[in-house]
Protein backbone atom coordinates (compact mmCIF):
# COMPACT_ATOMS: atom_id res chain seq x y z
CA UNK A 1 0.00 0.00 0.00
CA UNK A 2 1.87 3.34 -0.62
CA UNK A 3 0.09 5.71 1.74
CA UNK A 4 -2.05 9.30 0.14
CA UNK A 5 -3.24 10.06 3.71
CA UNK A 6 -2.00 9.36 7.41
CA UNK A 7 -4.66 8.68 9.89
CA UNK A 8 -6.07 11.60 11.82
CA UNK A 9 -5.12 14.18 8.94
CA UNK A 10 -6.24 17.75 10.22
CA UNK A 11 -9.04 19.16 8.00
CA UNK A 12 -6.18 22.26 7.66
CA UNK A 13 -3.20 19.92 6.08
CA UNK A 14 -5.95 18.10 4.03
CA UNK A 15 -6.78 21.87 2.41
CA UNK A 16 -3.58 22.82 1.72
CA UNK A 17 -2.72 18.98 0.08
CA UNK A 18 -6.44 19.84 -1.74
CA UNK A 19 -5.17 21.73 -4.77
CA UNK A 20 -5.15 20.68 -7.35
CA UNK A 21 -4.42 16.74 -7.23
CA UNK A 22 -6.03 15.99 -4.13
CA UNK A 23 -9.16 13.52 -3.82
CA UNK A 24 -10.04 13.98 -0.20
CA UNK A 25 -12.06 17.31 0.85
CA UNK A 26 -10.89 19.42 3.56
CA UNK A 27 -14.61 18.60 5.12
CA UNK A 28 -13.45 15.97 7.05
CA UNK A 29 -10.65 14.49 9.47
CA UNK A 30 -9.38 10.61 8.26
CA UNK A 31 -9.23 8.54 10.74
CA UNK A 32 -7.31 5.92 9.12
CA UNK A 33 -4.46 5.40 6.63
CA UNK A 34 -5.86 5.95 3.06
CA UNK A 35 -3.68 5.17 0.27
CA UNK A 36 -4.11 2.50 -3.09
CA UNK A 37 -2.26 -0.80 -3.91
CA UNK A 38 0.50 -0.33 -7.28
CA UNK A 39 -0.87 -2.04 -10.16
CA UNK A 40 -4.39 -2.30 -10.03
CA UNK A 41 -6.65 -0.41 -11.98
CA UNK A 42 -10.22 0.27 -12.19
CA UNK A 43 -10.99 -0.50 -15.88
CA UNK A 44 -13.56 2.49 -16.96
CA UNK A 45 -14.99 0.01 -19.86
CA UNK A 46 -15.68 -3.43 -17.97
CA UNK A 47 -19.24 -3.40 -15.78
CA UNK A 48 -19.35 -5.13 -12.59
CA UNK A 49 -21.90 -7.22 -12.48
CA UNK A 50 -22.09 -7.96 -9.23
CA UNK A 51 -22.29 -4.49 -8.11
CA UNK A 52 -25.30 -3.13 -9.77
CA UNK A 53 -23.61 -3.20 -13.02
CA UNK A 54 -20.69 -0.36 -11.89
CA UNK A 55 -17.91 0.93 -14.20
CA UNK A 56 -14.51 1.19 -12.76
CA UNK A 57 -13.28 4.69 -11.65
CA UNK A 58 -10.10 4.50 -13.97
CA UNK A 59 -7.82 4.47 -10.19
CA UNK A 60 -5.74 2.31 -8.53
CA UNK A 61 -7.93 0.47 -5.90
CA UNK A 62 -7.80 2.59 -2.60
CA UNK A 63 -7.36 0.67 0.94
CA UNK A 64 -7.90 1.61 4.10
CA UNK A 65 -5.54 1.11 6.46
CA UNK A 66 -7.10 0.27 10.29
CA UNK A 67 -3.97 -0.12 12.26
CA UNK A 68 -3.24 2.46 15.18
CA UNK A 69 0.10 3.99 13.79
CA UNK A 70 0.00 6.96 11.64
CA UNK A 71 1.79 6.62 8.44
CA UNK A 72 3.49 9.16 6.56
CA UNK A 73 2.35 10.27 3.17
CA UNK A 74 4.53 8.10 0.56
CA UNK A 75 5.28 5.51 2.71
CA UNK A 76 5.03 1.88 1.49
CA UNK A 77 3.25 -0.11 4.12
CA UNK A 78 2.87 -4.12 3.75
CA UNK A 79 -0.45 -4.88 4.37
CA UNK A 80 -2.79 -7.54 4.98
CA UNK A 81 -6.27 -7.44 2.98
CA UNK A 82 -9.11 -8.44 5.41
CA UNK A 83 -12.55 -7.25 3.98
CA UNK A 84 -13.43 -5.12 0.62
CA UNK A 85 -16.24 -2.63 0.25
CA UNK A 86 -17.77 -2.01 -3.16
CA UNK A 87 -18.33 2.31 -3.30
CA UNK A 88 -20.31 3.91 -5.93
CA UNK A 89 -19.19 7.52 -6.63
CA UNK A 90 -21.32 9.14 -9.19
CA UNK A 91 -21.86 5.93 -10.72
CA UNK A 92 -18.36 4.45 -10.72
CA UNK A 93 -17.23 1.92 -8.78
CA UNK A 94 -14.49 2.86 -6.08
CA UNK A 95 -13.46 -0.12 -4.78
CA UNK A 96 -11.86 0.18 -1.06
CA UNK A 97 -10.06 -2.64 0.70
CA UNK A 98 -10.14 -2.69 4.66
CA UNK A 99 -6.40 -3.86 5.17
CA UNK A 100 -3.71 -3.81 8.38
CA UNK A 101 -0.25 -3.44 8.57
CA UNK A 102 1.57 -6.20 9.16
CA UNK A 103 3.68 -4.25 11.70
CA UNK A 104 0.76 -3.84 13.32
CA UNK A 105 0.95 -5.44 17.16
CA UNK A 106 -3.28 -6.99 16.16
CA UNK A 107 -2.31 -8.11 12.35
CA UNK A 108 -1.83 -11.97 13.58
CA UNK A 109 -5.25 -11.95 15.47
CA UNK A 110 -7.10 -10.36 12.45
CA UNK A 111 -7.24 -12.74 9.37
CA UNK A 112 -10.85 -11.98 7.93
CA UNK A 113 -14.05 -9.51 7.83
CA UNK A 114 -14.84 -11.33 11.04
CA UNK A 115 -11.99 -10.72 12.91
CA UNK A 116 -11.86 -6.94 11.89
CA UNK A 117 -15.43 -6.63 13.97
CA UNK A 118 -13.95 -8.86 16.94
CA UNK A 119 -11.18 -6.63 17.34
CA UNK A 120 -11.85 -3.44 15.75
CA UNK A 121 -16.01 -3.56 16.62
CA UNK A 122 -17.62 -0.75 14.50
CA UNK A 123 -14.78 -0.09 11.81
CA UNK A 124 -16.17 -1.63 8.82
CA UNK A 125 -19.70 0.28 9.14
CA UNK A 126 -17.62 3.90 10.51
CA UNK A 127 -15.31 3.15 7.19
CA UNK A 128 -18.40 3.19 5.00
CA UNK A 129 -20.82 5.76 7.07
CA UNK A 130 -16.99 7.94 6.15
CA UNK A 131 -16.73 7.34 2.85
CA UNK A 132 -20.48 7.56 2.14
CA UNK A 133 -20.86 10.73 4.05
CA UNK A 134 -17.42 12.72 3.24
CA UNK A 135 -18.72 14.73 0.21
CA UNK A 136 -22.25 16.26 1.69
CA UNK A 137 -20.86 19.00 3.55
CA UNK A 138 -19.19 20.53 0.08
CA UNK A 139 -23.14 20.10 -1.10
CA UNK A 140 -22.66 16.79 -2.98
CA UNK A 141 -24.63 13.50 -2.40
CA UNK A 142 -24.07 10.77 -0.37
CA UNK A 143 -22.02 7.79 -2.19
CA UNK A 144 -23.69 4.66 -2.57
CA UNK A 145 -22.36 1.21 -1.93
CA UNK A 146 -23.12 -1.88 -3.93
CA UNK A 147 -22.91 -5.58 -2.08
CA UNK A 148 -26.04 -4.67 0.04
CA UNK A 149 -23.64 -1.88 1.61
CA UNK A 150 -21.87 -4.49 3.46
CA UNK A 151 -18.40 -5.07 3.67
CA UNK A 152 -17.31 -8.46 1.23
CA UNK A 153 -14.86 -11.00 2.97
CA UNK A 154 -10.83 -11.26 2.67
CA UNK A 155 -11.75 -14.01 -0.35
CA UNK A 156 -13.67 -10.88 -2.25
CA UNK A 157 -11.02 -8.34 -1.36
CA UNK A 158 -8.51 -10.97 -2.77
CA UNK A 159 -10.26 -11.29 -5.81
CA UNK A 160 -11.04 -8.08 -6.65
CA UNK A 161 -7.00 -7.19 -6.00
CA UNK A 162 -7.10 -9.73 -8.45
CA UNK A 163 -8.80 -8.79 -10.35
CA UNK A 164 -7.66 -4.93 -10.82
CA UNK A 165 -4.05 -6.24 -11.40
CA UNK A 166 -5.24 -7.93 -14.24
CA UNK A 167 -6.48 -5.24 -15.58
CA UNK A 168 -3.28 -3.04 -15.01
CA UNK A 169 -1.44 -5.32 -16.45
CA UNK A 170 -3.65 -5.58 -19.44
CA UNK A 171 -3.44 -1.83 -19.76
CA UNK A 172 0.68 -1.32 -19.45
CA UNK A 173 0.84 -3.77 -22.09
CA UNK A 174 -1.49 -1.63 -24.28
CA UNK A 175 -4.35 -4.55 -24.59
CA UNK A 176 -7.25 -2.50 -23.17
CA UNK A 177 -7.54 1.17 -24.31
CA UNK A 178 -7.32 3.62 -21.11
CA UNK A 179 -9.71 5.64 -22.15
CA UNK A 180 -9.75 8.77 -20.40
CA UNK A 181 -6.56 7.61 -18.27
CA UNK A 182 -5.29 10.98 -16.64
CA UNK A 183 -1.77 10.92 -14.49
CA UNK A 184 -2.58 14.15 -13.08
């Protein structure tokens, strides 16, 4: 995971990081590390089926790191993928995968979506209520979640990591089109 945000961001440092590249609004504190996992990408052209028929956001998938330690922005953290939630921004999909560190003192107690709730209670529904409410105060709707708004299991997050690499891969070697692909 190579971190975009460090948990507990202040709204202030968020504003300033806000223009012009940034994708978090200064609306809200993060309480968690936010960053995306290198080569995966959410291929704009293929429709998820199994999330309301969703195109990918043409991004890297984002995770969300739950650990306790505050990362610094750029750092590479090894993670562990334990759940997967399926966001809908303005129609895309936005896929972001509930991870830990695996410096993390919990990471060998927490193996699965079950675990998280075990040891983390709450996290997986304050991740979503986050990421669904984040935009409204800057006068924007609520995001939407596909999978019944729940969080998917470790096996999901897997394969949609899987999934996403494939289509990186596919589109470094020039055997998708990237559309609208923007590095900016």
């Amino acid at each position: 995971m190579l971190v975009s945000f460090w948990k507990f961001l202040p709204s202030v440092v968020v504003a300033l990081l806000s223009e012009p590249l940034c994708c978090i609004p200064p609306s809200y504190n993060i309480n968690w590390n936010y960053g995306l996992l290198p080569q995966t990408w959410e291929d704009p052209s293929f429709a998820n089926t199994e999330v309301e028929g969703a195109f990918g956001d043409n991004d890297p998938v984002d995770v969300v790191e739950i650990g306790g330690t505050q990362a610094k922005i750029g750092e590479v953290l090894k993670v562990k993928p334990l759940a997967a939630l399926a966001m809908i921004d303005k129609g895309e999909l936005d896929w972001k995968i509930v991870a830990i560190s695996l410096d993390h003192p919990s990471a060998s107690l927490v193996s699965d979506i079950d675990d998280v709730e075990k040891h983390f209670p709450g996290t997986l529904t304050a991740i979503r209520d986050w990421f669904r409410d984040y935009k409204i105060p800057d006068g924007k709707p609520a995001n939407k979640f596909g999978l019944g708004s729940k969080a998917a299991s470790k096996d999901y997050a897997l394969k949609v990591i899987t999934e996403t690499n494939e289509s990186w891969a596919k589109l470094v070697t020039r055997s998708i089109s990237p559309s609208e692909l923007s590095l900016l």
